[in-house]
N, C-alpha and C. Protein backbone atom coordinates (compact mmCIF):
# COMPACT_ATOMS: atom_id res chain seq x y z
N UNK A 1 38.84 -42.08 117.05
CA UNK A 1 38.55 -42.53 115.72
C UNK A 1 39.51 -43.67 115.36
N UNK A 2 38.87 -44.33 115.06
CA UNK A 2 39.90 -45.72 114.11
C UNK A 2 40.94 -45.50 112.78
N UNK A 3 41.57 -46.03 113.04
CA UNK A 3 42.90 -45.86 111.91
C UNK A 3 43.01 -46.89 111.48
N UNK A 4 43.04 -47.21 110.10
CA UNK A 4 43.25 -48.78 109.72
C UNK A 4 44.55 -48.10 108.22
N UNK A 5 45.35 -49.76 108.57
CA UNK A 5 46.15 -49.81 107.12
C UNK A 5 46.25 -51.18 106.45
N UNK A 6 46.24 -50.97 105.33
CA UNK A 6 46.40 -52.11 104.51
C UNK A 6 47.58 -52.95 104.00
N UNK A 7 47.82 -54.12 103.96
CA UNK A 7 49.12 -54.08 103.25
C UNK A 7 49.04 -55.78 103.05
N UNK A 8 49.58 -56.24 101.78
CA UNK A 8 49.82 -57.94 101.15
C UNK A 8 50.88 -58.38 101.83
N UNK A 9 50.83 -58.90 102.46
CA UNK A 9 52.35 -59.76 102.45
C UNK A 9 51.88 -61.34 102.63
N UNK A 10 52.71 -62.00 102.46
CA UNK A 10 52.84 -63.94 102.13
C UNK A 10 52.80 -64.48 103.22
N UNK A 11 52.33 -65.88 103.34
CA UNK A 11 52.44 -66.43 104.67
C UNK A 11 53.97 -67.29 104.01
N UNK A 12 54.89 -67.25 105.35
CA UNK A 12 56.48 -67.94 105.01
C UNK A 12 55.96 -69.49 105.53
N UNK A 13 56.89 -70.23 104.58
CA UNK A 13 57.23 -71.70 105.45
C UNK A 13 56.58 -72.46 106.51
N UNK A 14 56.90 -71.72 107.43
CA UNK A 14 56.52 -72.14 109.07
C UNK A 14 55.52 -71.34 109.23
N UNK A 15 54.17 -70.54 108.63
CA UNK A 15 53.47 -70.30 108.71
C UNK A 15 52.93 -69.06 109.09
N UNK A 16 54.23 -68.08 109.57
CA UNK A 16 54.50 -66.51 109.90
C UNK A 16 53.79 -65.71 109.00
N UNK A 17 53.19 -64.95 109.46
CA UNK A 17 52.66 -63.23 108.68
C UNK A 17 53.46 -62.32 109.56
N UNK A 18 54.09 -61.87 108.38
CA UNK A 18 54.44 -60.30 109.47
C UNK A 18 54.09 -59.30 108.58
N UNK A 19 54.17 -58.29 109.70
CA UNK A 19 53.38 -56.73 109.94
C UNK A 19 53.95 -56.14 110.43
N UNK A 20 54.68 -54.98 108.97
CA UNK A 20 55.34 -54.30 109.91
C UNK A 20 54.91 -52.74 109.55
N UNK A 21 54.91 -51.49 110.31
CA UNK A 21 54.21 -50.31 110.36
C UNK A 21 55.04 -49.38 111.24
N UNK A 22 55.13 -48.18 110.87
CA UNK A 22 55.67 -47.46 112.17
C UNK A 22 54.35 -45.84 112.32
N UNK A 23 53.38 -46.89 111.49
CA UNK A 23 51.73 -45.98 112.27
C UNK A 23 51.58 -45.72 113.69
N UNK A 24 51.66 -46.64 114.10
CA UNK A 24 50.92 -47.07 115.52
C UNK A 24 52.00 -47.36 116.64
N UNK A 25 51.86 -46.75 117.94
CA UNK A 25 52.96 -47.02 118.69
C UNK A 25 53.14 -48.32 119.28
N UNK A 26 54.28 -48.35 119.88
CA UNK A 26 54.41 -49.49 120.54
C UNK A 26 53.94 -50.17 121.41
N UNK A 27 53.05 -51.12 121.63
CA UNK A 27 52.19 -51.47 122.65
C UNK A 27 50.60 -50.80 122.53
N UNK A 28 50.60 -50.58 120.82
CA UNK A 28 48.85 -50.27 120.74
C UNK A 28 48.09 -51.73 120.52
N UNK A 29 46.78 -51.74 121.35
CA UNK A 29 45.93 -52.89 120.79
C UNK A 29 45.53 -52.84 119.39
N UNK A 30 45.78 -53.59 118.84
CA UNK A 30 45.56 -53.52 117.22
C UNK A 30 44.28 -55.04 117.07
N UNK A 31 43.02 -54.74 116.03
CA UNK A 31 42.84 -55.91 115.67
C UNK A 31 43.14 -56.18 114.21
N UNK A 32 43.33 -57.57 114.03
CA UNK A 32 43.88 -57.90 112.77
C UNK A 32 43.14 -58.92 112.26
N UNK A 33 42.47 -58.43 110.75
CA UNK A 33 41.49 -59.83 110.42
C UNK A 33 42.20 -60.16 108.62
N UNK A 34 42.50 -61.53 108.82
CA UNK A 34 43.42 -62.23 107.76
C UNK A 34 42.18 -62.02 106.66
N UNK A 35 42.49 -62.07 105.12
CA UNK A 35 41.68 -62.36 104.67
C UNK A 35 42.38 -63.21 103.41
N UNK A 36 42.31 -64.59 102.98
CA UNK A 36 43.37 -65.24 101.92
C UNK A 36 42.56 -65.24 100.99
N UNK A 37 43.65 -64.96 100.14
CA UNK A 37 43.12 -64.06 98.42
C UNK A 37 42.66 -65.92 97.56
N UNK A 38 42.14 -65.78 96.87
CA UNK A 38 41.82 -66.99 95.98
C UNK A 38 42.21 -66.82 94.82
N UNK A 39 43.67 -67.40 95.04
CA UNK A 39 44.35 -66.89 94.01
C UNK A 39 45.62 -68.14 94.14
N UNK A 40 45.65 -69.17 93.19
CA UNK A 40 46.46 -70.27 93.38
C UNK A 40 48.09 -69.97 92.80
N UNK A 41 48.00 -68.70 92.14
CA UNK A 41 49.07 -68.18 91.11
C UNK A 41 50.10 -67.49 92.60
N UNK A 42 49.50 -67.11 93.12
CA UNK A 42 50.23 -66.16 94.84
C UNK A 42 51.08 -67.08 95.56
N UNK A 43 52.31 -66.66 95.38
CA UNK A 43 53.52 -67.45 96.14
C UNK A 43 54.42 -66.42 96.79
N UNK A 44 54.63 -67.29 97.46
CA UNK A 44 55.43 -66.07 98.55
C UNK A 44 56.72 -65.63 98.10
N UNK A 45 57.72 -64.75 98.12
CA UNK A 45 58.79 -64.46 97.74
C UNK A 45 60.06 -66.11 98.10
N UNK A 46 59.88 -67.02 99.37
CA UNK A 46 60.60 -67.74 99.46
C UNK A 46 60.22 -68.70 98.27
N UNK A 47 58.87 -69.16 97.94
CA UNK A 47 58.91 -69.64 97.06
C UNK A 47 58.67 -70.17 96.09
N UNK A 48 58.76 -68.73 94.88
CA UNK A 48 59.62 -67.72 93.99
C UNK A 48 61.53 -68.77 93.76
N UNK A 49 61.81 -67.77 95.33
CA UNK A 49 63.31 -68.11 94.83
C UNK A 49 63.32 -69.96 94.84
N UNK A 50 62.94 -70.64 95.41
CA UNK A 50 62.97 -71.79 95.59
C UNK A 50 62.62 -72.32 94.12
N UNK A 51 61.76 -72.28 93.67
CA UNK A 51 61.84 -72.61 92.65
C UNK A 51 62.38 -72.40 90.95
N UNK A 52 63.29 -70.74 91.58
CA UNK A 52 64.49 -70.68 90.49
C UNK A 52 65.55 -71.32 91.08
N UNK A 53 65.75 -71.88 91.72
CA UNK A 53 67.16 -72.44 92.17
C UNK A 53 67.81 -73.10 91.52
N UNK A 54 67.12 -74.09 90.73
CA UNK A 54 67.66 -75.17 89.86
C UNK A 54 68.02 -74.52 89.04
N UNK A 55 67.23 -73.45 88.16
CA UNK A 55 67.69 -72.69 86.93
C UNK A 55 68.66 -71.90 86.68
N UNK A 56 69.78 -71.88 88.30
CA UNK A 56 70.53 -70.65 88.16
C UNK A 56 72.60 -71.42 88.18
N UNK A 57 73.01 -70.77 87.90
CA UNK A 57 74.41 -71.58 87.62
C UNK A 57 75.33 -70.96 88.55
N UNK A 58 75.26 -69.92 89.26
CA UNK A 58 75.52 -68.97 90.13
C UNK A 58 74.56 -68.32 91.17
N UNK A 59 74.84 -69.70 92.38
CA UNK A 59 73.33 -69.24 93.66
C UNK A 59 73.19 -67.47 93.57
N UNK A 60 74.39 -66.46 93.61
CA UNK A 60 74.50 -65.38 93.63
C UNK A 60 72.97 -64.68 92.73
N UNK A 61 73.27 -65.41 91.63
CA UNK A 61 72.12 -64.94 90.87
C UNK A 61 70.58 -64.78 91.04
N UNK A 62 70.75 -65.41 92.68
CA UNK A 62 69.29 -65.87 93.58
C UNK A 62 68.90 -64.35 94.11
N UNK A 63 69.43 -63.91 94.44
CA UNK A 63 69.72 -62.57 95.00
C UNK A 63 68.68 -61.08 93.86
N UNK A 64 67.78 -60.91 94.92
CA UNK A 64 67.15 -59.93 93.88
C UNK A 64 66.63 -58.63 94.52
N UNK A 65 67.05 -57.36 94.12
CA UNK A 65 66.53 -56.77 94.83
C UNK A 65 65.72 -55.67 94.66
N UNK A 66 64.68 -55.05 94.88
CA UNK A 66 63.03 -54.48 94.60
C UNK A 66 62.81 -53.24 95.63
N UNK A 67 62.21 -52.38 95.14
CA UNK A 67 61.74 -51.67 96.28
C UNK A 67 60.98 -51.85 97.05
N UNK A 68 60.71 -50.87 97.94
CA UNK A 68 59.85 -51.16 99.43
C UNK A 68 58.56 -51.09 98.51
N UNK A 69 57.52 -51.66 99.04
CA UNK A 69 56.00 -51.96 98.76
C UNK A 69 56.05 -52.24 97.17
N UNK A 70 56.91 -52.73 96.32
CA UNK A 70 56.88 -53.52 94.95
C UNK A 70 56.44 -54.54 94.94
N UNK A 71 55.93 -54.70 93.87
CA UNK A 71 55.35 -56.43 93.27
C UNK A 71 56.43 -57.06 92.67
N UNK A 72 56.56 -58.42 93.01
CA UNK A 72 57.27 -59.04 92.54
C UNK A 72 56.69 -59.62 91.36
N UNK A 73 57.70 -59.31 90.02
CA UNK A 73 57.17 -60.21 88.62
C UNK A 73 57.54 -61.38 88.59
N UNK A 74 56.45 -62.56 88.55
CA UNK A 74 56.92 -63.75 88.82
C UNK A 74 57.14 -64.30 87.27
N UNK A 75 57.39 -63.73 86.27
CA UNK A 75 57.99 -63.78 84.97
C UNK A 75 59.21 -63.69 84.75
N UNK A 76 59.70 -62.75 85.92
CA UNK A 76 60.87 -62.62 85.63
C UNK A 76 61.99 -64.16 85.99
């Protein structure tokens, strides 16, 4: 039987998706079909911070940290 999981994550910079799971063992054939959301508001966490950078007076303040599988509020 097939096992499938779901999960959002951003394409980075240089164009990377990662996937990470500890479902499935190491060296299972997996297929993987992309599907990009239509959604012009969706930015990736790098950049998010990239574009608070200017706003912050203390890079430290760049630094944010969220739980595992959280949404990031891009309000904040």
């Amino acid at each position: 039987m097939a096992q499938a999981i779901r999960q959002t994550t951003f394409v980075q910079s240089d164009g990377t998706i990662t996937i990470k799971t500890p479902q499935f063992p190491q060296g299972a054939k997996v297929e993987v079909i992309i599907i990009l959301e239509d959604n012009s508001q969706t930015w990736s966490a790098e950049t998010l911070a990239m574009e608070r950078l200017p706003q912050l007076e203390n890079p430290s303040q760049l630094i944010t940290i969220i739980e595992a599988n959280s949404e990031i509020d891009e309000n904040e």
